[in-house]
PDB file of N, CA and C in Angstrom:
ATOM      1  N   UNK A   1     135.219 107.965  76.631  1.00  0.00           N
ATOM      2  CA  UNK A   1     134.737 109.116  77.386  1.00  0.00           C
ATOM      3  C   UNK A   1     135.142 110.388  76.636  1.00  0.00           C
ATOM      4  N   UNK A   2     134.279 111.401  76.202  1.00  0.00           N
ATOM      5  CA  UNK A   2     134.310 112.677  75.878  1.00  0.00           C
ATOM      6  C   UNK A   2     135.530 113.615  76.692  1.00  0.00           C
ATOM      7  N   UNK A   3     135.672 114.477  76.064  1.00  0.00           N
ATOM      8  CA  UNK A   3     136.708 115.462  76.948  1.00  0.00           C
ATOM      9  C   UNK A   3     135.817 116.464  77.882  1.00  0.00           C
ATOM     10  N   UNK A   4     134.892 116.476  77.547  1.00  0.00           N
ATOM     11  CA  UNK A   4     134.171 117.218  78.562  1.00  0.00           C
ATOM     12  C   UNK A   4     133.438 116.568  79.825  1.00  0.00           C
ATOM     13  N   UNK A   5     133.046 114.824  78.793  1.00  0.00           N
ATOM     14  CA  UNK A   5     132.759 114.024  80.328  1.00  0.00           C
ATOM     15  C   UNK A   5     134.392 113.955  81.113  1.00  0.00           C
ATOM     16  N   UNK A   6     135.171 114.136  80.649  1.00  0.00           N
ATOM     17  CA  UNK A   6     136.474 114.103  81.326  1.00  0.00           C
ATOM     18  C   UNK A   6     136.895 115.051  82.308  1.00  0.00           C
ATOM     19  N   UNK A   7     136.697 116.513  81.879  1.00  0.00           N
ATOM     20  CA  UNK A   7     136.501 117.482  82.310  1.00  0.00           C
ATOM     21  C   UNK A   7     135.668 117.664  83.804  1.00  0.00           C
ATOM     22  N   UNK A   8     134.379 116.933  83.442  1.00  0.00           N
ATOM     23  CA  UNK A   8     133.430 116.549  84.538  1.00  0.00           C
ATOM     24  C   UNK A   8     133.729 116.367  85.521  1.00  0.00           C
ATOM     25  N   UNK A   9     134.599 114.723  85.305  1.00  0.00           N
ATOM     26  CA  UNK A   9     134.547 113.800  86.154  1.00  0.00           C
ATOM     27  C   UNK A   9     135.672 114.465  86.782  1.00  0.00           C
ATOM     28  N   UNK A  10     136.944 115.119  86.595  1.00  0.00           N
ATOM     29  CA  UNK A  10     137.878 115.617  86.808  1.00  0.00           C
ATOM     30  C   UNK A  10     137.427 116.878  88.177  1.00  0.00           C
ATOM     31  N   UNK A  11     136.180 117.841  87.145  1.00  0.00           N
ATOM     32  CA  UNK A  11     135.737 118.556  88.236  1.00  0.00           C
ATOM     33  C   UNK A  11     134.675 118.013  89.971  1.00  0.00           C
ATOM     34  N   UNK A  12     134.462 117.088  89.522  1.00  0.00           N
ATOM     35  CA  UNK A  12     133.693 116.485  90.627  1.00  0.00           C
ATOM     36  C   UNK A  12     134.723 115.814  91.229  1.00  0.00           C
ATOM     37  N   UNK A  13     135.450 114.983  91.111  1.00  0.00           N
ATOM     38  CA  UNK A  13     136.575 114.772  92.099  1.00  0.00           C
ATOM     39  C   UNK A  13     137.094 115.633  92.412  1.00  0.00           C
ATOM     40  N   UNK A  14     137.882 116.566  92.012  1.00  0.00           N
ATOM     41  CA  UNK A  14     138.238 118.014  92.760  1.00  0.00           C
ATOM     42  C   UNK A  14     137.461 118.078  94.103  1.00  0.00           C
ATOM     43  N   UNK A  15     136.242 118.365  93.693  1.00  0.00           N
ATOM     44  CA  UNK A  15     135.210 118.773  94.313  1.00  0.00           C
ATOM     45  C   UNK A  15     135.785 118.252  95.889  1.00  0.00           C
ATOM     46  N   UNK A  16     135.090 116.801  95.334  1.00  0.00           N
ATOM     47  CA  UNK A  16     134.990 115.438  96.613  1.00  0.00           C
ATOM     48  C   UNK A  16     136.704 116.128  97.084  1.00  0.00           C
ATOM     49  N   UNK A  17     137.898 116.009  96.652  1.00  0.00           N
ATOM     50  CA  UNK A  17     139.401 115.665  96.875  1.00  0.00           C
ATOM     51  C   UNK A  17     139.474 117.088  97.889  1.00  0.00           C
ATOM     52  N   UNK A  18     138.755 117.855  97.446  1.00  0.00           N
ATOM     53  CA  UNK A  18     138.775 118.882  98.405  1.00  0.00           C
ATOM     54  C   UNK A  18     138.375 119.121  99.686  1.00  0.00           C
ATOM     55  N   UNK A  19     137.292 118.691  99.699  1.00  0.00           N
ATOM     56  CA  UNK A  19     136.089 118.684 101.236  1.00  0.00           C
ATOM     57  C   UNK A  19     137.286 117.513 101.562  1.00  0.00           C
ATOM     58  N   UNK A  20     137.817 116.538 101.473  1.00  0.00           N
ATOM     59  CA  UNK A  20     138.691 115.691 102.249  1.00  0.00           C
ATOM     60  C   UNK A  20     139.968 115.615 102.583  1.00  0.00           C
ATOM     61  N   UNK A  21     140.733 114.654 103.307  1.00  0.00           N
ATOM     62  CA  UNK A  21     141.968 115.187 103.342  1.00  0.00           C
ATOM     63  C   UNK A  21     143.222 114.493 102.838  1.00  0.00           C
ATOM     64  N   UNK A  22     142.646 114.095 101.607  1.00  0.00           N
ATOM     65  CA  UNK A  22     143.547 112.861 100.577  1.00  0.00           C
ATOM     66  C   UNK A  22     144.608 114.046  99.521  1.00  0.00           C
ATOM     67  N   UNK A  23     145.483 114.419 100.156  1.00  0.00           N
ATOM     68  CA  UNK A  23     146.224 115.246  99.479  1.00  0.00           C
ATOM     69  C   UNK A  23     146.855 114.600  98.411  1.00  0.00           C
ATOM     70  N   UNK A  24     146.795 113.406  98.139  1.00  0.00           N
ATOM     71  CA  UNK A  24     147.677 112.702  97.147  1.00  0.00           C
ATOM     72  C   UNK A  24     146.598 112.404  96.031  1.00  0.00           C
ATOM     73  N   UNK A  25     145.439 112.510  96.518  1.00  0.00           N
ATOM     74  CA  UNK A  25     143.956 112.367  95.290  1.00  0.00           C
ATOM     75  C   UNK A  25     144.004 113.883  94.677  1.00  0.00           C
ATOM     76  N   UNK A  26     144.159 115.243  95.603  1.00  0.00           N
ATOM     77  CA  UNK A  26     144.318 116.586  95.051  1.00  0.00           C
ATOM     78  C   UNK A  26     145.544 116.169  94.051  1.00  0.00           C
ATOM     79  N   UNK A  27     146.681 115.905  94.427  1.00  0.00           N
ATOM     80  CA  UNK A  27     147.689 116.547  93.629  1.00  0.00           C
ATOM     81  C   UNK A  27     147.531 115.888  92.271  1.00  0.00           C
ATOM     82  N   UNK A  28     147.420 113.953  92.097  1.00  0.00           N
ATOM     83  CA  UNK A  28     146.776 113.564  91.049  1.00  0.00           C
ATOM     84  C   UNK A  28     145.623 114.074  89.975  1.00  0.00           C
ATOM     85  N   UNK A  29     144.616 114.911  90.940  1.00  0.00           N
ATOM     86  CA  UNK A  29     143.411 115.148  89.672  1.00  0.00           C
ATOM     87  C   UNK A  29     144.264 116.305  89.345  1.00  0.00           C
ATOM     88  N   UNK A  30     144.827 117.541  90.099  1.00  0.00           N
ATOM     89  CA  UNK A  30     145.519 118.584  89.660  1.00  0.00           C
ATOM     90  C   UNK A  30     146.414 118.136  88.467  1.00  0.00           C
ATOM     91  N   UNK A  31     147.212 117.047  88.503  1.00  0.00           N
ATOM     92  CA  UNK A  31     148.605 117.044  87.724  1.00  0.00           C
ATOM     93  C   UNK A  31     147.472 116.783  86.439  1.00  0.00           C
ATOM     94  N   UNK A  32     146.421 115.357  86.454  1.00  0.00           N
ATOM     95  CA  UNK A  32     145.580 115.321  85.294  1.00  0.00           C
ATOM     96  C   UNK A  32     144.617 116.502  84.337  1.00  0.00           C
ATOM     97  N   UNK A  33     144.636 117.408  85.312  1.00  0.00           N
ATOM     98  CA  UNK A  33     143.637 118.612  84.920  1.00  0.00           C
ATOM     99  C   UNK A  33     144.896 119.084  84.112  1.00  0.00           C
ATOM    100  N   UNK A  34     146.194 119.830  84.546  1.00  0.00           N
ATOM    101  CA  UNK A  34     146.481 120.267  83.725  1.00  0.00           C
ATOM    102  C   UNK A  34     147.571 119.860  82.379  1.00  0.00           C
ATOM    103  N   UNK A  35     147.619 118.493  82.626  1.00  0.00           N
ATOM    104  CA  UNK A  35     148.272 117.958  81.568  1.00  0.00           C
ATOM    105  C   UNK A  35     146.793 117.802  80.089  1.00  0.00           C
ATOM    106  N   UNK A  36     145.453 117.877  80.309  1.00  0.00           N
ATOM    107  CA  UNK A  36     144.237 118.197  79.570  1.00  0.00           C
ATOM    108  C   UNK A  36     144.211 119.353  79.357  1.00  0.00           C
ATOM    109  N   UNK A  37     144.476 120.388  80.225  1.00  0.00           N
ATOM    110  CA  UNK A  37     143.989 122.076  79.447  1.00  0.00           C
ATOM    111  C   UNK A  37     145.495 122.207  78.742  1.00  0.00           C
ATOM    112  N   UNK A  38     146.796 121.397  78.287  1.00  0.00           N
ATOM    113  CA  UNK A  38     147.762 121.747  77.814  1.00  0.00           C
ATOM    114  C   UNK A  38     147.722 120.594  76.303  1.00  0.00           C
ATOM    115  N   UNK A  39     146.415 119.355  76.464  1.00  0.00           N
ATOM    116  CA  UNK A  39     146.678 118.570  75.373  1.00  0.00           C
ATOM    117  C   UNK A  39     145.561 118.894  74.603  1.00  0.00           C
ATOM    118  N   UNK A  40     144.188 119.286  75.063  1.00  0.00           N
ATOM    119  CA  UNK A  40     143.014 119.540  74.154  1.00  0.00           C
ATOM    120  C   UNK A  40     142.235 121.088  74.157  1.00  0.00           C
ATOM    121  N   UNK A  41     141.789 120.962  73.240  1.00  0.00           N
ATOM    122  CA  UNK A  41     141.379 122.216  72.764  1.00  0.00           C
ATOM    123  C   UNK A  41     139.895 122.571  73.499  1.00  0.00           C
ATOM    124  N   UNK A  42     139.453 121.407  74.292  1.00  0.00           N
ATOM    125  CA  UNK A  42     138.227 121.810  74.970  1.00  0.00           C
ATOM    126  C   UNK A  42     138.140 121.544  76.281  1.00  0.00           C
ATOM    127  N   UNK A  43     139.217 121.061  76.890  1.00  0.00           N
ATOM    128  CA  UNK A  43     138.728 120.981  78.158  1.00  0.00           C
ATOM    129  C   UNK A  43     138.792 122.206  78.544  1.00  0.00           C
ATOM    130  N   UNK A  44     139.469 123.256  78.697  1.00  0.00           N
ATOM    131  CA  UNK A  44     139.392 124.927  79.423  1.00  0.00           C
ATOM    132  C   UNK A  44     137.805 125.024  79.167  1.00  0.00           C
ATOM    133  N   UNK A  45     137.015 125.585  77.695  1.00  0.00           N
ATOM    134  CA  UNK A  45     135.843 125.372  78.101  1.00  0.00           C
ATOM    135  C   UNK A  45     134.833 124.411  78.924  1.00  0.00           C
ATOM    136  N   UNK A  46     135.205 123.234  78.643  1.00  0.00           N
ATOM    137  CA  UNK A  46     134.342 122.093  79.189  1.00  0.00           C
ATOM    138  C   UNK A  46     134.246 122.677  80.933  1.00  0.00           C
ATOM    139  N   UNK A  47     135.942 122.800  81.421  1.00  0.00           N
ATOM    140  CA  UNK A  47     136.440 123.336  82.820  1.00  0.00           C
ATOM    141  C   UNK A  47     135.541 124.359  83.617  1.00  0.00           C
ATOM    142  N   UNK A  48     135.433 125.394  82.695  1.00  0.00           N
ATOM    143  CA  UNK A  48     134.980 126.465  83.246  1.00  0.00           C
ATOM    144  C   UNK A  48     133.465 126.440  83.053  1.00  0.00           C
ATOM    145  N   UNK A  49     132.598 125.896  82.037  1.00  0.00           N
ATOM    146  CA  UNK A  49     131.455 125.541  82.001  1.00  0.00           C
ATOM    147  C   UNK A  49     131.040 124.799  83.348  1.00  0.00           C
ATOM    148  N   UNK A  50     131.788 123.771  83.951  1.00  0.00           N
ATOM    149  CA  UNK A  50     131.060 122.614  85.048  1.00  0.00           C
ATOM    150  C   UNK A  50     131.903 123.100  86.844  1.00  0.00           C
ATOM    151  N   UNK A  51     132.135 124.500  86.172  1.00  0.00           N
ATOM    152  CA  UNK A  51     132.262 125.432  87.629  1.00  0.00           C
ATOM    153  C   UNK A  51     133.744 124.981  87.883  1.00  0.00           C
ATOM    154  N   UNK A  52     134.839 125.389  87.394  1.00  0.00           N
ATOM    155  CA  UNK A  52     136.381 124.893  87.823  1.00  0.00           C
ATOM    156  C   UNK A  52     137.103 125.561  88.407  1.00  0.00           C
ATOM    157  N   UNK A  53     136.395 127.216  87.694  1.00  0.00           N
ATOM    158  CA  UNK A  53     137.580 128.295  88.377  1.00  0.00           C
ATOM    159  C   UNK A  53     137.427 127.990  89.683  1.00  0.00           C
ATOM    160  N   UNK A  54     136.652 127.836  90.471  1.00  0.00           N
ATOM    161  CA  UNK A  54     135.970 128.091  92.202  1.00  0.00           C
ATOM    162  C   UNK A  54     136.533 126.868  92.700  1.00  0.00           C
ATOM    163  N   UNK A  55     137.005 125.882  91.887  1.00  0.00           N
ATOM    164  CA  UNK A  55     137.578 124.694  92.604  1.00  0.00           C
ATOM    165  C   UNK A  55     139.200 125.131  92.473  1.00  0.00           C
ATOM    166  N   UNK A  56     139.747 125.812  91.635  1.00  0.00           N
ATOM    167  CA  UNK A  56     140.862 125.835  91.321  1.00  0.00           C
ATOM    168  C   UNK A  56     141.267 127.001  92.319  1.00  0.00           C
ATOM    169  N   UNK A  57     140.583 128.101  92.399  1.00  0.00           N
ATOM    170  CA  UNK A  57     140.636 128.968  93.725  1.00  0.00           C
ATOM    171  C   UNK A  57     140.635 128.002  94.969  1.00  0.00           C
ATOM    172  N   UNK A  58     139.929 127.060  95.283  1.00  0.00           N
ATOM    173  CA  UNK A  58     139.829 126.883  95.977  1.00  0.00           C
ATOM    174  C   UNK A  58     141.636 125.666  96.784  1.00  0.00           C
ATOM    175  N   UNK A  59     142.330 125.023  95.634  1.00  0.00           N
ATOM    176  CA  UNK A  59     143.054 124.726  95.369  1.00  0.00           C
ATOM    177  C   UNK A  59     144.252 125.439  95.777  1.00  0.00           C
ATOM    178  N   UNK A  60     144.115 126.419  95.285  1.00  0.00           N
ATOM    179  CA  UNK A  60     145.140 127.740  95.541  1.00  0.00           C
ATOM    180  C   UNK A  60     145.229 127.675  96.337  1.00  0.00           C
ATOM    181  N   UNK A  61     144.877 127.918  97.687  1.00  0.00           N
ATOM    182  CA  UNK A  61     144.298 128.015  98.513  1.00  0.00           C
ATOM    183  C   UNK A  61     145.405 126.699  99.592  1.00  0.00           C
ATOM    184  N   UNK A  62     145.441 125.727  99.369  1.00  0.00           N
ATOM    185  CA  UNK A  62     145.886 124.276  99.985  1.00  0.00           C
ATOM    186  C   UNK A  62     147.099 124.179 100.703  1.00  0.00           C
ATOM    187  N   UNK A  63     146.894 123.449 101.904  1.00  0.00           N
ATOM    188  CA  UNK A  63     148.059 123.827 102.391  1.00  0.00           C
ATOM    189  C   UNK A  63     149.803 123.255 101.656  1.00  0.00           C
ATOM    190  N   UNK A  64     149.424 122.468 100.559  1.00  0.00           N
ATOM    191  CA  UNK A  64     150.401 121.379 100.361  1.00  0.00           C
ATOM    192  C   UNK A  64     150.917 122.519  98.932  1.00  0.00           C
ATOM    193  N   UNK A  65     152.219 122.499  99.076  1.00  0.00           N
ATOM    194  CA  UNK A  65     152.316 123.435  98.033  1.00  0.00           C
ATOM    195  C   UNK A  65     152.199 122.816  96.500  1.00  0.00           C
ATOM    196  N   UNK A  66     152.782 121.773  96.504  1.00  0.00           N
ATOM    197  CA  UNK A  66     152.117 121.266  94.948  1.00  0.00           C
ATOM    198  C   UNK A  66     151.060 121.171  94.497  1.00  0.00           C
ATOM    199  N   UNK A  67     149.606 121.180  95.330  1.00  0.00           N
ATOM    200  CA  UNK A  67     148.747 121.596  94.576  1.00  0.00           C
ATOM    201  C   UNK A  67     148.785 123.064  94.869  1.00  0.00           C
ATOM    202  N   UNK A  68     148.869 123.923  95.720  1.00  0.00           N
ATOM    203  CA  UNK A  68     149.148 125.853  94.918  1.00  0.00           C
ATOM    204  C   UNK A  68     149.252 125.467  93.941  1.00  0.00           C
ATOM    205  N   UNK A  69     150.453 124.853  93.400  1.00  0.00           N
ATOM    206  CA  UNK A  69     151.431 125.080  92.430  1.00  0.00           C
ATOM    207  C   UNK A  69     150.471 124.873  91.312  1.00  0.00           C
ATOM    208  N   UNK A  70     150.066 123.206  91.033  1.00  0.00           N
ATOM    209  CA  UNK A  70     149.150 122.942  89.876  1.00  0.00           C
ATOM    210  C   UNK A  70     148.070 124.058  90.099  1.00  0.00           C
ATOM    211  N   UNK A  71     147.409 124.003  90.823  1.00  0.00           N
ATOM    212  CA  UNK A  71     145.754 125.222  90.744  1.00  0.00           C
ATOM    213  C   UNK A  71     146.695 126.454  89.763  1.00  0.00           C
ATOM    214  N   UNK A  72     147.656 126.641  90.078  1.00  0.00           N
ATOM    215  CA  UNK A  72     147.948 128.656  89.378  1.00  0.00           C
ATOM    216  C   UNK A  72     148.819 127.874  88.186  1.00  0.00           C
ATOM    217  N   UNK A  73     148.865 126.982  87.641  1.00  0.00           N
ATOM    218  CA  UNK A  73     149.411 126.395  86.172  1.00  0.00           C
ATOM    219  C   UNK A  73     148.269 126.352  85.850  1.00  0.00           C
ATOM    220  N   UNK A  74     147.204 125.786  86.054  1.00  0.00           N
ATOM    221  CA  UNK A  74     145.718 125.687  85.805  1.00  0.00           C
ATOM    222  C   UNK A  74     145.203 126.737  85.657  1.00  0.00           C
ATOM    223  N   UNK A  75     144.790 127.559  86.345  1.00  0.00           N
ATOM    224  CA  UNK A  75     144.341 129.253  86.102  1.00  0.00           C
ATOM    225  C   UNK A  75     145.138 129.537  85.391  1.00  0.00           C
ATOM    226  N   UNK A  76     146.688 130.007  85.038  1.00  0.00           N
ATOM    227  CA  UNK A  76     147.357 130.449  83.998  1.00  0.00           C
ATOM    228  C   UNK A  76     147.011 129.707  82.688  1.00  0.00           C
ATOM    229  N   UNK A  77     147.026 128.412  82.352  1.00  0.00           N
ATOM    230  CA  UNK A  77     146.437 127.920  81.164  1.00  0.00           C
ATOM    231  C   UNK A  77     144.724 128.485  80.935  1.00  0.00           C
ATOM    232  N   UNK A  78     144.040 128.889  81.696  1.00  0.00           N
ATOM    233  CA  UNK A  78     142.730 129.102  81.499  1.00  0.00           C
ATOM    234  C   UNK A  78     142.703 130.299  80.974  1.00  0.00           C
ATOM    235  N   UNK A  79     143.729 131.425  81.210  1.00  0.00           N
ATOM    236  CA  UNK A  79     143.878 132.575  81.183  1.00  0.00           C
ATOM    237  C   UNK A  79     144.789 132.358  79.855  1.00  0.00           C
ATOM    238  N   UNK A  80     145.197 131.970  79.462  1.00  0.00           N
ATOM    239  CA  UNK A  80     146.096 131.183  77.692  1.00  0.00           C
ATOM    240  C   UNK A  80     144.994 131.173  77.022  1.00  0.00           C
ATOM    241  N   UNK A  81     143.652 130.442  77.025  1.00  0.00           N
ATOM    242  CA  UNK A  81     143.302 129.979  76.567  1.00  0.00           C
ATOM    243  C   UNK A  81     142.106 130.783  76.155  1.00  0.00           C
ATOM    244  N   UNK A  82     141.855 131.842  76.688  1.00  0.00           N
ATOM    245  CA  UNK A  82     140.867 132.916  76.414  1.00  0.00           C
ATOM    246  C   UNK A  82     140.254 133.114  77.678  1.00  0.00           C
ATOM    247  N   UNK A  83     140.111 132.792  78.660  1.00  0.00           N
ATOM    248  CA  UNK A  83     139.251 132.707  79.822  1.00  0.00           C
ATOM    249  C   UNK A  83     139.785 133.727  80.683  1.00  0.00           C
ATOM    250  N   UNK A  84     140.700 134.896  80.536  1.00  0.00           N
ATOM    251  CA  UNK A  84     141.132 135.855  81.081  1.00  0.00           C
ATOM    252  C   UNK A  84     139.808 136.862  82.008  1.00  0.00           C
ATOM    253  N   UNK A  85     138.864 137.286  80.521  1.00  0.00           N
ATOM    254  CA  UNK A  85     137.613 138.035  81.584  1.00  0.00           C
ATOM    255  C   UNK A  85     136.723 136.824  82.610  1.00  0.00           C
ATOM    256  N   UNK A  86     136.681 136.058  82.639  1.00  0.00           N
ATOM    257  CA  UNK A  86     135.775 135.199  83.230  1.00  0.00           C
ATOM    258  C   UNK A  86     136.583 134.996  84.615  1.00  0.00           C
ATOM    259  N   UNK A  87     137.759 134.787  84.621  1.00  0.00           N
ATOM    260  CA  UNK A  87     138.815 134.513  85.502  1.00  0.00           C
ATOM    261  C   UNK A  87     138.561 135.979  86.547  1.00  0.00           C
ATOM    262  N   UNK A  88     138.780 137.022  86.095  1.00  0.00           N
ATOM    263  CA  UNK A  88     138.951 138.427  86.414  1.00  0.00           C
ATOM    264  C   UNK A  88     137.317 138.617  86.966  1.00  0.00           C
ATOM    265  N   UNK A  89     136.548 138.039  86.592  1.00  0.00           N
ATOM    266  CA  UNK A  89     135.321 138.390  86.568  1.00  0.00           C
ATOM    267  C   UNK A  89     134.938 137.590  88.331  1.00  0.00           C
ATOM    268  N   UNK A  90     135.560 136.557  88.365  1.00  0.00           N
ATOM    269  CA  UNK A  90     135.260 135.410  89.277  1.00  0.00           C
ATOM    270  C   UNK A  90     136.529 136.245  90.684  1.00  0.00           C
ATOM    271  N   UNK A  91     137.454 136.688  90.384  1.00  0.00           N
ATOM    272  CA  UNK A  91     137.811 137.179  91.575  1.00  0.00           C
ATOM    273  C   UNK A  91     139.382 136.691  91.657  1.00  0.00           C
ATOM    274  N   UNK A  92     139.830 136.196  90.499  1.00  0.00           N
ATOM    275  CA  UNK A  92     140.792 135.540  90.871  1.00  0.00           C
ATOM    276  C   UNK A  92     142.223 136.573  90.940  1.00  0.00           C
ATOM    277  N   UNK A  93     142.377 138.004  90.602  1.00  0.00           N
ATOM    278  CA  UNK A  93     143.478 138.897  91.480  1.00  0.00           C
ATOM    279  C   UNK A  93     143.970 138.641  93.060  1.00  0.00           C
ATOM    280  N   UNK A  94     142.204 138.857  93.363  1.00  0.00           N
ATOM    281  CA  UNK A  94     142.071 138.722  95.022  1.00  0.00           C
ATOM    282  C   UNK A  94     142.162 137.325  95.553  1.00  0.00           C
ATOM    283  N   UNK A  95     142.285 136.194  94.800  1.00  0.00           N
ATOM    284  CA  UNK A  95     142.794 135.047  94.777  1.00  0.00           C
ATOM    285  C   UNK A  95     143.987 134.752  95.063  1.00  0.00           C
ATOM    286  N   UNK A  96     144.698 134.789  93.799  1.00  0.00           N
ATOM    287  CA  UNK A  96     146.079 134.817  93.802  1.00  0.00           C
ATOM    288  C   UNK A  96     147.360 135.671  94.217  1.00  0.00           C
ATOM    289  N   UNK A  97     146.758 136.911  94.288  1.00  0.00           N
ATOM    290  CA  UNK A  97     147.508 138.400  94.687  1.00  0.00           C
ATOM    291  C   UNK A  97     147.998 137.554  96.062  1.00  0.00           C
ATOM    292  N   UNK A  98     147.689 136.854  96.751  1.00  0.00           N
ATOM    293  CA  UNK A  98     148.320 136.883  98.304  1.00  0.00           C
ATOM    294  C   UNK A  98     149.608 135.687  98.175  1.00  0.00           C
ATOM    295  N   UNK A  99     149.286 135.062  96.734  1.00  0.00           N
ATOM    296  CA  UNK A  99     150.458 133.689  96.574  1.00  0.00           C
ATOM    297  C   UNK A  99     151.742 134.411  95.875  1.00  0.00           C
ATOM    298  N   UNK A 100     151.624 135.581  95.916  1.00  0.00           N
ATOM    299  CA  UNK A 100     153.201 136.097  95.489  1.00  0.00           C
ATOM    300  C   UNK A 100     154.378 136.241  96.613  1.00  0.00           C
ATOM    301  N   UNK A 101     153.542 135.777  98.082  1.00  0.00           N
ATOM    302  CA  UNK A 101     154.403 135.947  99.236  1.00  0.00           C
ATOM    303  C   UNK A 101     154.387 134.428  99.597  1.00  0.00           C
ATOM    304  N   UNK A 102     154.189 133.559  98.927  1.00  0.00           N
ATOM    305  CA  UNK A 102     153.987 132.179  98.998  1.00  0.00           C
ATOM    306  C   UNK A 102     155.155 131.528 100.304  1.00  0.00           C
ATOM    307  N   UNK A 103     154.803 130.810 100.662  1.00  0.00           N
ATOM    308  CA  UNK A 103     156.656 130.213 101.187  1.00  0.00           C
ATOM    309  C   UNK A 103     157.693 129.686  99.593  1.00  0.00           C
ATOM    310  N   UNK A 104     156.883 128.594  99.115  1.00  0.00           N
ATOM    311  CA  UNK A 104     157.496 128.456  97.963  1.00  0.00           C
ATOM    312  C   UNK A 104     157.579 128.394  96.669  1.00  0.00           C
ATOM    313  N   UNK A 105     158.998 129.363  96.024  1.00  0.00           N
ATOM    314  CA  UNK A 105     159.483 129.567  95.239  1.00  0.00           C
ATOM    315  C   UNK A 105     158.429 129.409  93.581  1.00  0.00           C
ATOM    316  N   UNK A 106     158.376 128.293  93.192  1.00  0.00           N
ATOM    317  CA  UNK A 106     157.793 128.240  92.176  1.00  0.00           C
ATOM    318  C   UNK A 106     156.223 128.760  92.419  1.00  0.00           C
ATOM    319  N   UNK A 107     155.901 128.306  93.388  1.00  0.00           N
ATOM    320  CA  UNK A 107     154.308 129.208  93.622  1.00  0.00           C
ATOM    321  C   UNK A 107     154.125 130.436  93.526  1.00  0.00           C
ATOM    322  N   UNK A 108     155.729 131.315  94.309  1.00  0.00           N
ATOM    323  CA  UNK A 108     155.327 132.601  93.782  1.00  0.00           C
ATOM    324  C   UNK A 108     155.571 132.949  92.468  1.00  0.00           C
ATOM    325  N   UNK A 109     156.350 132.424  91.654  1.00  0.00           N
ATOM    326  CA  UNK A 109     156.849 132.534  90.572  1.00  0.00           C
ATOM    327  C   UNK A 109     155.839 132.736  89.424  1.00  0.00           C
ATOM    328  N   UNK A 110     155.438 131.653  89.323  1.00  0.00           N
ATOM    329  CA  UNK A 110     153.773 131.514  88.604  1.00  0.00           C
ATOM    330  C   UNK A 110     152.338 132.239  88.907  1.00  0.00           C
ATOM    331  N   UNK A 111     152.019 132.804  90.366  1.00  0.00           N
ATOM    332  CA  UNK A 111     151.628 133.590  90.447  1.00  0.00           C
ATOM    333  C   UNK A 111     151.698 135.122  90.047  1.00  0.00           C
ATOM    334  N   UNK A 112     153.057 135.106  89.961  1.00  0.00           N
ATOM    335  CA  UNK A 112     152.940 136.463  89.301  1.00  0.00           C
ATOM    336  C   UNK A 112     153.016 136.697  87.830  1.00  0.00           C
ATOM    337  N   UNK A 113     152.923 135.151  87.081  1.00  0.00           N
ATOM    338  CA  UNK A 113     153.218 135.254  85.580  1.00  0.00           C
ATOM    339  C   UNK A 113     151.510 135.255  85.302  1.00  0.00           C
ATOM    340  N   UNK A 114     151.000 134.486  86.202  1.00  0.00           N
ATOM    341  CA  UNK A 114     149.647 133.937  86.191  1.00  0.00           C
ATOM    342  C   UNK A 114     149.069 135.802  86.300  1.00  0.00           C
ATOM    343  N   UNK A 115     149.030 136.821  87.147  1.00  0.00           N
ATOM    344  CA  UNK A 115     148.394 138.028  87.517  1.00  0.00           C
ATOM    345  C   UNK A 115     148.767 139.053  86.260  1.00  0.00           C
ATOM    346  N   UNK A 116     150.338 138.632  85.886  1.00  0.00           N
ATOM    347  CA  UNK A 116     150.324 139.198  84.459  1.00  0.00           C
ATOM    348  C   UNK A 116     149.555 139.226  83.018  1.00  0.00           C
ATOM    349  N   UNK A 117     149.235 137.897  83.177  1.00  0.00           N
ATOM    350  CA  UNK A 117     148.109 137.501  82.322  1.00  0.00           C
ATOM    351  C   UNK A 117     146.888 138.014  82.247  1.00  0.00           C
ATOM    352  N   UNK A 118     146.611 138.876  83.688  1.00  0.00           N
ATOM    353  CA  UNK A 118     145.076 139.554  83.851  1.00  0.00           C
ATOM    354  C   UNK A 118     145.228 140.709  83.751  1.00  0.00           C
ATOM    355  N   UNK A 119     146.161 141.309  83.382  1.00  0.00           N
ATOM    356  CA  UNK A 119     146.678 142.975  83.048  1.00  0.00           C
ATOM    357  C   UNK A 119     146.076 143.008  81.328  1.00  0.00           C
TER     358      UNK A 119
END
């Protein structure tokens, strides 16, 4: 399988892991997504090509804090990786700006390394 069919399949489960309430299928594709935008040089594009930021917002978002956590390691690697205007472009300040009051600790932490990145 390609890194971008990887990418894919990665983003379409998101997808599905989201509309449902298998928090242990979120935190898995999360931990896999970003152990890929930290080992290859194409999944961030492949990612953001097959619509990721809007899943990864959407992620943010979750009540379970380990996936917060992965979604804003994920946006921060996307934002590493050149995807800073596209990120900024898609809304993600007004995204993340509210996870700096997180309950926990490492969520806010990374959120605000993650908003630094869009300065």
């Amino acid at each position: 399988m390609s890194e971008r069919e990887d990418a894919r399949d990665i983003v379409c489960g998101l997808e599905r892991a989201i509309t449902g309430n298998d928090r242990v299928s979120r935190r898995r594709l999360l931990d896999r997504l970003v152990v890929l935008l930290f080992t290859t040089d194409t999944a961030a594009p492949a990612l953001v090509s097959q619509g990721g930021i809007r899943l990864l917002f959407a992620a943010a978002r979750d009540r379970d804090e380990k996936i917060r956590l992965h979604a804003v390691h994920a946006l921060s690697r996307l934002a590493d990786s050149g995807f800073s205007e596209d990120l900024k472009k898609s809304g993600a300040r007004n995204v993340i700006a509210p996870l700096r009051e997180d309950p926990y600790l490492p969520v806010r932490a990374m959120a605000e390394k993650f908003l630094d990145k869009l300065d």
